[in-house]
Protein backbone atom coordinates (compact mmCIF):
# COMPACT_ATOMS: atom_id res chain seq x y z
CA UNK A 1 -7.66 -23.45 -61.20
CA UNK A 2 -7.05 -21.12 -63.73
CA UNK A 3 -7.08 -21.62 -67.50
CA UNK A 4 -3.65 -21.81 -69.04
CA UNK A 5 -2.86 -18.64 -71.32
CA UNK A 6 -0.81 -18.35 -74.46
CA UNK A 7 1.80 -14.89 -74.98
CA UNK A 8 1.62 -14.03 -78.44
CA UNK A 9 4.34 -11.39 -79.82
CA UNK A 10 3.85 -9.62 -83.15
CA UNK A 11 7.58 -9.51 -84.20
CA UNK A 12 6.75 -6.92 -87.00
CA UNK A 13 4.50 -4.35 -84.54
CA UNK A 14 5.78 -5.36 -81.36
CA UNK A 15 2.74 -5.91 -79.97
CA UNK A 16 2.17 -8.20 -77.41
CA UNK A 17 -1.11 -10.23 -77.13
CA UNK A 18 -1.91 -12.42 -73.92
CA UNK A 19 -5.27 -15.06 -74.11
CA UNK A 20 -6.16 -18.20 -72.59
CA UNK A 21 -5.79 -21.10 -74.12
CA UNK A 22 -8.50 -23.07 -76.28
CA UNK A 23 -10.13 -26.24 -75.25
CA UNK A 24 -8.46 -27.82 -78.55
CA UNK A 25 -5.27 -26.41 -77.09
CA UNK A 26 -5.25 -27.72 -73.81
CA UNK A 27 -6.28 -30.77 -74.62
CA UNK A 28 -3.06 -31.06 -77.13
CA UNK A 29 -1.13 -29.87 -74.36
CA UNK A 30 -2.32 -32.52 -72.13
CA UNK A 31 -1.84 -35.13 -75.10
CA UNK A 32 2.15 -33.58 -75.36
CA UNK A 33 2.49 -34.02 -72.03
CA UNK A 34 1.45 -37.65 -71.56
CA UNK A 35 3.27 -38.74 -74.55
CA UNK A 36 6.39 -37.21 -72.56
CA UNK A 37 5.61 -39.17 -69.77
CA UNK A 38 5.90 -41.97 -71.58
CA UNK A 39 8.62 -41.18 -73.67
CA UNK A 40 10.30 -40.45 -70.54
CA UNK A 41 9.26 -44.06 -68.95
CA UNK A 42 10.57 -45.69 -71.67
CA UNK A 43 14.00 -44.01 -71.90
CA UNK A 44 14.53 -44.37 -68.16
CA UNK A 45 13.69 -48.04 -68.98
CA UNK A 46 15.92 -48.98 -71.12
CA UNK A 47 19.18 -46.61 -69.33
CA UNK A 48 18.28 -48.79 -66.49
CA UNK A 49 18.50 -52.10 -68.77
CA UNK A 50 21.59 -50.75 -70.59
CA UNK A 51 23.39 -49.82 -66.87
CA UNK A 52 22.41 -53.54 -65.31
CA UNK A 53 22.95 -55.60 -68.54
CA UNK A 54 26.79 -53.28 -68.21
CA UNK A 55 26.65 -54.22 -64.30
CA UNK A 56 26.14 -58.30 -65.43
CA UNK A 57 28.92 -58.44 -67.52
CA UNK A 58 31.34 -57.21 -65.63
CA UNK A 59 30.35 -59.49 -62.97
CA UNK A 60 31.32 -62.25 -65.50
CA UNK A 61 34.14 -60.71 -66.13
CA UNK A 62 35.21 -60.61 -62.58
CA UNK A 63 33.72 -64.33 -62.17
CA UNK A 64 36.54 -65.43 -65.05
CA UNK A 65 39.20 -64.09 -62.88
CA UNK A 66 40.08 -60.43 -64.64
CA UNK A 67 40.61 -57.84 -62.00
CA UNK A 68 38.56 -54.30 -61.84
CA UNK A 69 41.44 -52.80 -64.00
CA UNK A 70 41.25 -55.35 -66.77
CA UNK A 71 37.70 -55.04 -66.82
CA UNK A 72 37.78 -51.19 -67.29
CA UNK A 73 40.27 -51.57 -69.89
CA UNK A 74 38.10 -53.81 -72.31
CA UNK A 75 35.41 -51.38 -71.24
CA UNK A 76 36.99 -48.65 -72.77
């Protein structure tokens, strides 16, 4: 595998400047990336929660007698 490189660009000069990465560097990248993952877990979570808690109630809804359009009206 190859090491991960960084582009610089020197607005002012114009000069571009490719180099691979540092270990400090990668190892913050890796750190970024699993705190994403999690992030991500967690926000996939709770959509899930949020979409069966939504799913529940309308069931209850339905259960009292309302019919599908009653129930997307007080959705609304």
């Amino acid at each position: 595998m190859t090491t991960p490189t960084a582009i610089e660009m020197n607005c002012t000069t114009g000069e571009v400047t490719e180099r691979e990465l540092t270990a400090a560097e990668i190892a913050q990248r890796e750190a970024d990336a699993a705190a994403y993952a999690v992030r991500k877990a967690e926000e996939d979570a709770a959509a899930e929660a949020a979409a069966a808690a939504k799913a529940s109630g309308q069931a209850k809804l339905a259960a009292l007698g309302l019919t599908a359009d009653e129930i997307a009206a007080l959705s609304k």
